[in-house]
N, C-alpha and C. Protein backbone atom coordinates (compact mmCIF):
# COMPACT_ATOMS: atom_id res chain seq x y z
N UNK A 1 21.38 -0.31 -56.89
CA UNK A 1 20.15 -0.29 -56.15
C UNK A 1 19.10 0.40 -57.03
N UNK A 2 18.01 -0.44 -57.39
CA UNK A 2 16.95 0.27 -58.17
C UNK A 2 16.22 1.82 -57.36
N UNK A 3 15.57 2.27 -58.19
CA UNK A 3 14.97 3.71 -57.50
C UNK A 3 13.78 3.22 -56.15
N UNK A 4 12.62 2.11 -56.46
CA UNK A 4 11.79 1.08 -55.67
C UNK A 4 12.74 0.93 -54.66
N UNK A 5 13.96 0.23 -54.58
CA UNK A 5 14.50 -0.21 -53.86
C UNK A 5 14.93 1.00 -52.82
N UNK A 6 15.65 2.21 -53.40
CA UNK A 6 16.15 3.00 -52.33
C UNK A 6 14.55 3.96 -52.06
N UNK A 7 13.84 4.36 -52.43
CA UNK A 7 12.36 5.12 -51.67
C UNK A 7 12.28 3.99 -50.49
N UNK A 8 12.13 2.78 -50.58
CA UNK A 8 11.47 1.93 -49.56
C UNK A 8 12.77 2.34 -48.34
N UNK A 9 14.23 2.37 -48.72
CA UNK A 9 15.41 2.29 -47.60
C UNK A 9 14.51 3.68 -46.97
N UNK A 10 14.54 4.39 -48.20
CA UNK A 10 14.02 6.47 -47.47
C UNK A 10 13.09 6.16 -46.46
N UNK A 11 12.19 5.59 -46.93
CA UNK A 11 10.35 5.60 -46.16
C UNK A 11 11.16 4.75 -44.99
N UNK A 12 11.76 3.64 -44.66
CA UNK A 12 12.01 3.02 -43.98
C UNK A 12 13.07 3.59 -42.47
N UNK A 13 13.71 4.47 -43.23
CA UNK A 13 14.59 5.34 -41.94
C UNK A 13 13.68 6.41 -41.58
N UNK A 14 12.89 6.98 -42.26
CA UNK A 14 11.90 8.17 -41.94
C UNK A 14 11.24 7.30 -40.88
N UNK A 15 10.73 5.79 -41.06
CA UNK A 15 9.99 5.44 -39.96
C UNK A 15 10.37 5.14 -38.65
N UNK A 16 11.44 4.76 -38.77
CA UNK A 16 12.31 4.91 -37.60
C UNK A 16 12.53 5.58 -36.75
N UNK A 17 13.37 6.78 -37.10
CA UNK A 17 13.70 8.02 -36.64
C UNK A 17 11.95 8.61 -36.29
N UNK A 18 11.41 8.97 -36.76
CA UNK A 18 10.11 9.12 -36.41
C UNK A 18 9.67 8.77 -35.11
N UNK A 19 9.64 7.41 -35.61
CA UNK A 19 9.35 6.93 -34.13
C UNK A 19 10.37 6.78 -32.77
N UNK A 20 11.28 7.06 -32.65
CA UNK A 20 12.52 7.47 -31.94
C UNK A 20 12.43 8.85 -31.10
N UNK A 21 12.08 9.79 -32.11
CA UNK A 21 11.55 11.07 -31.81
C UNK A 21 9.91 11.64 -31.26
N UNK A 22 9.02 10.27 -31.21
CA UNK A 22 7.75 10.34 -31.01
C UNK A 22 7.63 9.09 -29.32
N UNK A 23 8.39 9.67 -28.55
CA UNK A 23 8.24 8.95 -27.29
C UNK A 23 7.22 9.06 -26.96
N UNK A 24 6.37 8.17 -26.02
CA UNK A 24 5.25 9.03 -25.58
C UNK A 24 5.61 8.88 -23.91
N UNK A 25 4.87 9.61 -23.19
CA UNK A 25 5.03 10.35 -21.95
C UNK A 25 4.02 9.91 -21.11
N UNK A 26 4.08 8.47 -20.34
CA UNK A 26 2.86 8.20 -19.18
C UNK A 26 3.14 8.55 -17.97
N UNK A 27 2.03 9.76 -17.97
CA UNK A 27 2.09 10.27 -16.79
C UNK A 27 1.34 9.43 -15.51
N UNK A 28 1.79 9.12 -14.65
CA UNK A 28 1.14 8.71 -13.36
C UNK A 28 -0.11 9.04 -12.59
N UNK A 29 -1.10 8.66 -12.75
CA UNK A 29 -2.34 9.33 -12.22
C UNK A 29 -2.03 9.32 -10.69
N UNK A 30 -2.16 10.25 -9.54
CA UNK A 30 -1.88 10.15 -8.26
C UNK A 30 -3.26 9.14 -7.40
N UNK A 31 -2.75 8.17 -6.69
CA UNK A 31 -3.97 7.42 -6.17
C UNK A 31 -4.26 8.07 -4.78
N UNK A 32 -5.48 8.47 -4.80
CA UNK A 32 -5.70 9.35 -3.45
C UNK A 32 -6.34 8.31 -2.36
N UNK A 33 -6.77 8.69 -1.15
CA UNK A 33 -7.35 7.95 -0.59
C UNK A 33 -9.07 8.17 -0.66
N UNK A 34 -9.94 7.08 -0.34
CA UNK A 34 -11.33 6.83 -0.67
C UNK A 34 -11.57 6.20 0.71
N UNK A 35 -12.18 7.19 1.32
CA UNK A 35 -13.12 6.11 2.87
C UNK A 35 -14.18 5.07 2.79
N UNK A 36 -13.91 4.41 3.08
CA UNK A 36 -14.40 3.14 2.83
C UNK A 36 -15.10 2.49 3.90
N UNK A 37 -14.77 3.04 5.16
CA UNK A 37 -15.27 2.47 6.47
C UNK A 37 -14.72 3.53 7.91
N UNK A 38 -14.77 3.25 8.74
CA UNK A 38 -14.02 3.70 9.80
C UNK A 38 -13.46 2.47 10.88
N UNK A 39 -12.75 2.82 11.98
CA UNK A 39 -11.99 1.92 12.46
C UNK A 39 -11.66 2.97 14.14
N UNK A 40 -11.90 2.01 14.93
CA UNK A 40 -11.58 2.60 16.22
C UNK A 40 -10.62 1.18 17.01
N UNK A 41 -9.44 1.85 17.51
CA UNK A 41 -8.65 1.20 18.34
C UNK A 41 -8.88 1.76 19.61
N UNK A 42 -9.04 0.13 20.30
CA UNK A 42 -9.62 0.78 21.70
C UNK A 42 -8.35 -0.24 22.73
N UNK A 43 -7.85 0.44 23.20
CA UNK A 43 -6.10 0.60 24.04
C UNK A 43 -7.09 -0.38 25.12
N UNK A 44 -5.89 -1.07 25.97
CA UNK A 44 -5.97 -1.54 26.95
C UNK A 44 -6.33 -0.66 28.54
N UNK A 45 -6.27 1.12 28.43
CA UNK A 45 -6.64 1.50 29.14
C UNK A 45 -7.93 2.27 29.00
N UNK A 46 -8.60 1.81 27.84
CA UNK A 46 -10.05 2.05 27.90
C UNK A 46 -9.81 3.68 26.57
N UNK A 47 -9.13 3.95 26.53
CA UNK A 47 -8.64 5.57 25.38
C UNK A 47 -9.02 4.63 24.22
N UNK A 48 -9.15 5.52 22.88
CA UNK A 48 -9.39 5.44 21.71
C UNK A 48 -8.73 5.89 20.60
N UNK A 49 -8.51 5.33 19.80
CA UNK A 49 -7.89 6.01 18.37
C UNK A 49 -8.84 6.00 17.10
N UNK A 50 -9.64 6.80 16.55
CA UNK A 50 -10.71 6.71 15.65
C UNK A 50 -9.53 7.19 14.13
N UNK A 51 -9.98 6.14 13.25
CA UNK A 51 -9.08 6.41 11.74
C UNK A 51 -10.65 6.37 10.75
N UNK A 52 -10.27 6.65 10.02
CA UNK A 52 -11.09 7.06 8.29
C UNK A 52 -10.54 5.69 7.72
N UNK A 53 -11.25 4.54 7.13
CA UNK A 53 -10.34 3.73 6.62
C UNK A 53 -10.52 3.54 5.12
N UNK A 54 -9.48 2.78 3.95
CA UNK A 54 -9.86 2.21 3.14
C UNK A 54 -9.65 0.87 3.04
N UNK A 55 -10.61 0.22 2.75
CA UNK A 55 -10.43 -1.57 2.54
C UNK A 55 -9.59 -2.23 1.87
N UNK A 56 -8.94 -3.17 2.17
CA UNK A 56 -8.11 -3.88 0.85
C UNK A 56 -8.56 -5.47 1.23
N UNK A 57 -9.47 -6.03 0.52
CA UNK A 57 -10.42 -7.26 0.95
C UNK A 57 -10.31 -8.08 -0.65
N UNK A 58 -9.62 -7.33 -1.71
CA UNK A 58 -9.78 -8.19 -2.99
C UNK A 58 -8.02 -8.41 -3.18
N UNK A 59 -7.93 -9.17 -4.31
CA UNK A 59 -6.26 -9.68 -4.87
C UNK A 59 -5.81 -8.69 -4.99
N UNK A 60 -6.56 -7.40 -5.96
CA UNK A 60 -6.11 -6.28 -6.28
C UNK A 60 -5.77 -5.94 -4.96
N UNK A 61 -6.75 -5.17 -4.63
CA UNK A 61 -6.48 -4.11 -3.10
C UNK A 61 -5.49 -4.66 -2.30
N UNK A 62 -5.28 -5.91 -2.07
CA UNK A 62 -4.26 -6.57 -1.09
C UNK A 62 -2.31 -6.61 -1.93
N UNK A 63 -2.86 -7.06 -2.49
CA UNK A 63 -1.18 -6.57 -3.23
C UNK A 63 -1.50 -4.85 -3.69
N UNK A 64 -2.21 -4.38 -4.08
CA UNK A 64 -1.34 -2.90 -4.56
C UNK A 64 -1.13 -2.20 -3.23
N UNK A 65 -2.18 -2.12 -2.18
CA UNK A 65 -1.94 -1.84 -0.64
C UNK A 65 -2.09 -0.45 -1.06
N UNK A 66 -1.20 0.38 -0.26
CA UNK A 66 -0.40 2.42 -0.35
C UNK A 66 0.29 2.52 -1.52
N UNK A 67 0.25 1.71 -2.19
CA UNK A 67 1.52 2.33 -3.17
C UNK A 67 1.22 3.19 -4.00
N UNK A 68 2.15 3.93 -4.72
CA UNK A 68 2.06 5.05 -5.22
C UNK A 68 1.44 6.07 -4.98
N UNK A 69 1.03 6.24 -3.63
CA UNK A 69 0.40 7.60 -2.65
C UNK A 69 1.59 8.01 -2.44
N UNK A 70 0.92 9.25 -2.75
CA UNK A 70 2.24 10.51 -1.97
C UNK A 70 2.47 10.70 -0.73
N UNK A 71 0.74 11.02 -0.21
CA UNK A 71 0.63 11.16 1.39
C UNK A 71 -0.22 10.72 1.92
N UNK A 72 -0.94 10.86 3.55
CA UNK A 72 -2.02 10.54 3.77
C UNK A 72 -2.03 10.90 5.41
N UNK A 73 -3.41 11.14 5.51
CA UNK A 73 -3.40 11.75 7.00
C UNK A 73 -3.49 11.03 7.75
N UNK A 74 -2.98 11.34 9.20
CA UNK A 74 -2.84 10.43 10.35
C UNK A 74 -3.85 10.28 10.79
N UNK A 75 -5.29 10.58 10.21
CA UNK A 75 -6.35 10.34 10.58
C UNK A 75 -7.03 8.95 9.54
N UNK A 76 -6.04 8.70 8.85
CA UNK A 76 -6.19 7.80 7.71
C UNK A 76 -5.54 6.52 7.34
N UNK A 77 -6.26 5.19 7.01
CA UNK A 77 -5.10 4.19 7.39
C UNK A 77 -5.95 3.42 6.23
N UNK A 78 -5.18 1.86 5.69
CA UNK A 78 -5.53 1.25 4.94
C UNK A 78 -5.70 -0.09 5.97
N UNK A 79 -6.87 -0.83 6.14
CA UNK A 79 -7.51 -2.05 6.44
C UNK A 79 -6.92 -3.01 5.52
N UNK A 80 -6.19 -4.50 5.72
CA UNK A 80 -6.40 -5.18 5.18
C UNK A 80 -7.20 -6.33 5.62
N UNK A 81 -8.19 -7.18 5.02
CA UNK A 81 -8.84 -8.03 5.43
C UNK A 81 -8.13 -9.38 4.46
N UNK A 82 -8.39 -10.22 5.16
CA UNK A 82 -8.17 -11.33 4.54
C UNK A 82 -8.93 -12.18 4.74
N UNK A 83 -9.31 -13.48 4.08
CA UNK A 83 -10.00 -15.01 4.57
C UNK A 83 -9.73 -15.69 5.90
N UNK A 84 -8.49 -15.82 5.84
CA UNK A 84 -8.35 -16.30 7.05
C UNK A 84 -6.94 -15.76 7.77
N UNK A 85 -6.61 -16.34 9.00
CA UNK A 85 -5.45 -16.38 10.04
C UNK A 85 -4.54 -17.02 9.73
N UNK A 86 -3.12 -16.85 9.31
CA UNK A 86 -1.86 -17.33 8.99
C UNK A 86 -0.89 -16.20 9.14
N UNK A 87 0.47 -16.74 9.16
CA UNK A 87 1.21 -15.46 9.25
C UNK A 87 1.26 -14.79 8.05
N UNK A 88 1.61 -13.60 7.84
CA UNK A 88 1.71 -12.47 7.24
C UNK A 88 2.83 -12.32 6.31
N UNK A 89 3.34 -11.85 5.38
CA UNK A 89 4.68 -11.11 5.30
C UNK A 89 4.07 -9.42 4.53
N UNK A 90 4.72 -8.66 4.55
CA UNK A 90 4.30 -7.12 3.83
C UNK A 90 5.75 -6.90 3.13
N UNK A 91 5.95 -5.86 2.24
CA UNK A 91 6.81 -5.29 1.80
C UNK A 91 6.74 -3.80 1.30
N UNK A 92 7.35 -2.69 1.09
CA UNK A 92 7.20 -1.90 0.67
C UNK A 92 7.80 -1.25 -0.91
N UNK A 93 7.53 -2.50 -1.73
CA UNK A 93 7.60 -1.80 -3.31
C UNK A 93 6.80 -0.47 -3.68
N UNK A 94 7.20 0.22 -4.09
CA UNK A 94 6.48 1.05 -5.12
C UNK A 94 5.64 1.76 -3.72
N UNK A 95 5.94 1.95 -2.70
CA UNK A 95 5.24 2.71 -1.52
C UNK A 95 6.13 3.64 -1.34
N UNK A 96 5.41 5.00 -1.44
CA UNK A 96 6.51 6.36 -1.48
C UNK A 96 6.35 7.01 0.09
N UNK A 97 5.70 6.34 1.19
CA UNK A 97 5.58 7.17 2.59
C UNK A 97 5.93 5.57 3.75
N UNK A 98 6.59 6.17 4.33
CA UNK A 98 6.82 5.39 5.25
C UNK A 98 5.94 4.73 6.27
N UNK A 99 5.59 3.54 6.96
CA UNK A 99 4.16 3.06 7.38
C UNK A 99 4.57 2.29 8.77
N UNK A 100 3.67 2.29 9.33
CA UNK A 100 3.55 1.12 10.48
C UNK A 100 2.67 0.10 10.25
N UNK A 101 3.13 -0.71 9.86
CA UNK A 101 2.67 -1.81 9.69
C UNK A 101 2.01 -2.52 10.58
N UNK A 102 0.65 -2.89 11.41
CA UNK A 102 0.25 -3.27 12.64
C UNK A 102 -0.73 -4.91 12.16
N UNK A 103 -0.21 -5.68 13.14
CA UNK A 103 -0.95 -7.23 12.37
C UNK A 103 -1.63 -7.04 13.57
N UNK A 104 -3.06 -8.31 13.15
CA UNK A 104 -4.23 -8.12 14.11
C UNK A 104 -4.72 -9.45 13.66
N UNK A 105 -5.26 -10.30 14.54
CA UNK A 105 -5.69 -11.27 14.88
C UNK A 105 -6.63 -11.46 14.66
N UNK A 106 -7.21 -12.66 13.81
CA UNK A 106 -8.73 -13.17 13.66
C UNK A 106 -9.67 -12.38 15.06
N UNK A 107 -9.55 -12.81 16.24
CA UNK A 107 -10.07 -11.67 16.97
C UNK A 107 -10.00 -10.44 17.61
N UNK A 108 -9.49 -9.74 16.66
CA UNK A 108 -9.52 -7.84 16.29
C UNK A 108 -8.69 -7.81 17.29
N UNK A 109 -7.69 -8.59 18.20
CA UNK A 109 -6.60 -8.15 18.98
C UNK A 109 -5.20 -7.72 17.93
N UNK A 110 -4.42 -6.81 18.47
CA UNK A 110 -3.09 -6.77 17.86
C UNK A 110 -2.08 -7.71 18.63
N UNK A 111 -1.30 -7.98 17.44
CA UNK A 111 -0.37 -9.29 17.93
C UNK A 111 0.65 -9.10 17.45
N UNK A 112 1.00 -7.96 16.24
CA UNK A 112 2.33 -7.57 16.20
C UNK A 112 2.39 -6.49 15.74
N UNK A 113 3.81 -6.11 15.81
CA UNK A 113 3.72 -4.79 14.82
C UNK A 113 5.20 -4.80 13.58
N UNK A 114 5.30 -4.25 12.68
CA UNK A 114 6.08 -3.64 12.26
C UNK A 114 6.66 -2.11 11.64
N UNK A 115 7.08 -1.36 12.90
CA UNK A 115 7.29 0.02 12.45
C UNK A 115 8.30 0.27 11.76
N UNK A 116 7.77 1.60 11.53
CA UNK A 116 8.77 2.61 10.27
C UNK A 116 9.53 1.70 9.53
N UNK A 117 8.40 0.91 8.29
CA UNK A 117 8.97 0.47 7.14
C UNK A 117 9.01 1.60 6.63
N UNK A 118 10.18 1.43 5.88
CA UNK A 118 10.89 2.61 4.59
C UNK A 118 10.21 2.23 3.08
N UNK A 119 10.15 3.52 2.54
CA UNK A 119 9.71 3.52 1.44
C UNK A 119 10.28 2.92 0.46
N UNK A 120 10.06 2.16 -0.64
CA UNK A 120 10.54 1.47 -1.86
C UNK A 120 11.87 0.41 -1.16
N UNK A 121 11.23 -0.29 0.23
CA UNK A 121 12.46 -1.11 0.37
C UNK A 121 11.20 -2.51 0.49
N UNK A 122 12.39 -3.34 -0.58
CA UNK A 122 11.38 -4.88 -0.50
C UNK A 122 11.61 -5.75 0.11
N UNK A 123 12.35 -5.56 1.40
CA UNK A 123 12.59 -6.30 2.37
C UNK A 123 11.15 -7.29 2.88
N UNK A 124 11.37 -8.31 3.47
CA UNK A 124 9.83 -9.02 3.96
C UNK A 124 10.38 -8.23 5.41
N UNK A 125 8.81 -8.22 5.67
CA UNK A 125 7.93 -7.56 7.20
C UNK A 125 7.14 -8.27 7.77
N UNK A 126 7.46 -9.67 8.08
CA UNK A 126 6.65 -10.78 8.64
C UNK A 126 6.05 -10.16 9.95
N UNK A 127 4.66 -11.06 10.21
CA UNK A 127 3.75 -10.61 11.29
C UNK A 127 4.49 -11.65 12.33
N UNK A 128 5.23 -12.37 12.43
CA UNK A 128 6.09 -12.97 13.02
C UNK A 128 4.73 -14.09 13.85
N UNK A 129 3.67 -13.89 13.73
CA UNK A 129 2.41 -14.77 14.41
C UNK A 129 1.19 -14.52 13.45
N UNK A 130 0.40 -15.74 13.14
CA UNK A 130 -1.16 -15.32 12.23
C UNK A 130 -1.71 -14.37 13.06
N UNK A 131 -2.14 -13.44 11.56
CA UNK A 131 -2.81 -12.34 11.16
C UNK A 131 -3.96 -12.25 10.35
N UNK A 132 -4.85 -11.97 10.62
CA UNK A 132 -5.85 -12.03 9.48
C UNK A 132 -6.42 -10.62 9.36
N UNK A 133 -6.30 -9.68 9.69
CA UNK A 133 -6.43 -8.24 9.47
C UNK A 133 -4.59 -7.89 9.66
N UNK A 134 -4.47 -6.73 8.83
CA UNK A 134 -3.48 -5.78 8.90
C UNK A 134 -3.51 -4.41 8.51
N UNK A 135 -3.44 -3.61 9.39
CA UNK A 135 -3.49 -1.73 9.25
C UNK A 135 -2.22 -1.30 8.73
N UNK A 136 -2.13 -0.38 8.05
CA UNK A 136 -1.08 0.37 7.49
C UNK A 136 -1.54 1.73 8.49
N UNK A 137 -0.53 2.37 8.80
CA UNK A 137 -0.69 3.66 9.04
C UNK A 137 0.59 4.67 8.98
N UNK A 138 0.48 5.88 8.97
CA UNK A 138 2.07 6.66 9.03
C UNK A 138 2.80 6.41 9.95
N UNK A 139 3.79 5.98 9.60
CA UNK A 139 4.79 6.03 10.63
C UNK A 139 5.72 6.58 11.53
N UNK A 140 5.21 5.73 12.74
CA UNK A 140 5.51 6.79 14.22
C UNK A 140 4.30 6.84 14.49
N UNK A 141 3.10 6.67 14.37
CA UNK A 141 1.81 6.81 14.90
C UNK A 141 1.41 5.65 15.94
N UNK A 142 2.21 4.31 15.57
CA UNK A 142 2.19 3.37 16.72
C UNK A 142 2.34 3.68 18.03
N UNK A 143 3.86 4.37 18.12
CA UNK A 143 4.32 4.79 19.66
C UNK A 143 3.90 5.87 19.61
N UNK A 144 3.12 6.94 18.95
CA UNK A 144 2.91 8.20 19.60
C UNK A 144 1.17 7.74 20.24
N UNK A 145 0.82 6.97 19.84
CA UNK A 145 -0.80 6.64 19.96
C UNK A 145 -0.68 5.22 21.42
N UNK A 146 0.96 4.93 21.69
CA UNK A 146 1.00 4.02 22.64
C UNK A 146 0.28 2.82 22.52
N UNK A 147 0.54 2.12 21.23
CA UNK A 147 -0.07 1.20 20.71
C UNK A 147 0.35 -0.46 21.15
N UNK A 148 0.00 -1.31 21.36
CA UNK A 148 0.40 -2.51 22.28
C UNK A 148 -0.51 -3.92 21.78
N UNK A 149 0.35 -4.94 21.93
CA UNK A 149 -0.26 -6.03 21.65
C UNK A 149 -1.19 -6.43 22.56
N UNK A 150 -2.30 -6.85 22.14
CA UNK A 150 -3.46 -6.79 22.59
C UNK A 150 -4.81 -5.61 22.81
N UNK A 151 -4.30 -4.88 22.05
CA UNK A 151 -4.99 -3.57 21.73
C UNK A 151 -5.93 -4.38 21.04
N UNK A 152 -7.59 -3.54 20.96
CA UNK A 152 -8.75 -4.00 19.74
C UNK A 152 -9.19 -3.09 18.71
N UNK A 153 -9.23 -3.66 17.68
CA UNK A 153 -9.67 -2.89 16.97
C UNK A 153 -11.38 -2.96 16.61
N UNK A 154 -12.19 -2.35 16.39
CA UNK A 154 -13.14 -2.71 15.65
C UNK A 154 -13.66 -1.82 14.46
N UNK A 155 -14.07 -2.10 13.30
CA UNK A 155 -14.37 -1.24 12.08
C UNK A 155 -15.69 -1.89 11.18
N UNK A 156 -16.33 -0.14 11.14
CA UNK A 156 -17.25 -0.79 10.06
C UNK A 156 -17.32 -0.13 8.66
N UNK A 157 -17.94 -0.78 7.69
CA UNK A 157 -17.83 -0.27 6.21
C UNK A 157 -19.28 0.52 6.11
C-alpha cells in the first residue's frame, strides 16, 4: 500500500468515526395553544359551556390537530372546520393527552361523540354520521359538562 494510499484509508476512518461521535440532538419545540376564536355550547336545557378555541380549517391544521401538546386547559379545545359534511374518521398519532372527540353537523348540532381516545393509539374514531365541524377537548369533559346529541355549538374567530 503506497503512503497516498494509506493517509486517504487514515483521513477516511477519522471521517467516519467523527461523524459517529458527532450525533446531533433535535430537540422538540413544545406546541402550545394560540386562541384563535371562542366557542359556546349551548345544551338542550338552555346552560352553557364557553371554550377559548384554536382553528384547524387548513391541510396542515387538520391533520397535525393536538399533537405533540403536553397539556391544555379545560377551558380550551381545538375546532375543526372543514368544507363540507361527510363522515369523519380521527386518530390519535403522535397526541400525548387524552381527548373527547365530539362530531358536529353542518348545522352546529352534535351528532356524535367519541370519548376518552387514548394517547398515541391509531385506532380509527369514526363520527359514525357526517360531520363537518369536530371539537377536540380533554377527556371526560363530555359527561362532566352533560354533553348530548343535539347540543349547539356556535363560535366566532
Amino acid at each position: 500500500m503506497s503512503i497516498k494510499r494509506f493517509l486517504l484509508y487514515v483521513c477516511y476512518l477519522l471521517i467516519v468515526i467523527s461523524c459517529k461521535d458527532n450525533k446531533k440532538v433535535i430537540k422538540q419545540t413544545e406546541v402550545t395553544f394560540k386562541k384563535e376564536g371562542e366557542l359556546t355550547i349551548i345544551k338542550s336545557d338552555s346552560t352553557t359551556v364557553h371554550l377559548n378555541i384554536e382553528i384547524a380549517d387548513t391541510d396542515y391544521d387538520t391533520q397535525t390537530g393536538l399533537m405533540y401538546r403536553n397539556s391544555m386547559a379545560d377551558t380550551q379545545a381545538m375546532l375543526f372546520v372543514f368544507e363540507n359534511e361527510q363522515p369523519r374518521s380521527f386518530y390519535m398519532k403522535n397526541t400525548r393527552i387524552p381527548l373527547d372527540i365530539i362530531f358536529i353537523g353542518e348545522n352546529k348540532k352534535i351528532v356524535s361523540f367519541q370519548k376518552n381516545a387514548q394517547p398515541f393509539d391509531e385506532t380509527s374514531l369514526p363520527s359514525n354520521t357526517p360531520a363537518k365541524y369536530v371539537l377536540e377537548v380533554n377527556a371526560g369533559l363530555a359527561d362532566k359538562w352533560q354533553l348530548e346529541v343535539g347540543d349547539t355549538i356556535i363560535y366566532t374567530k
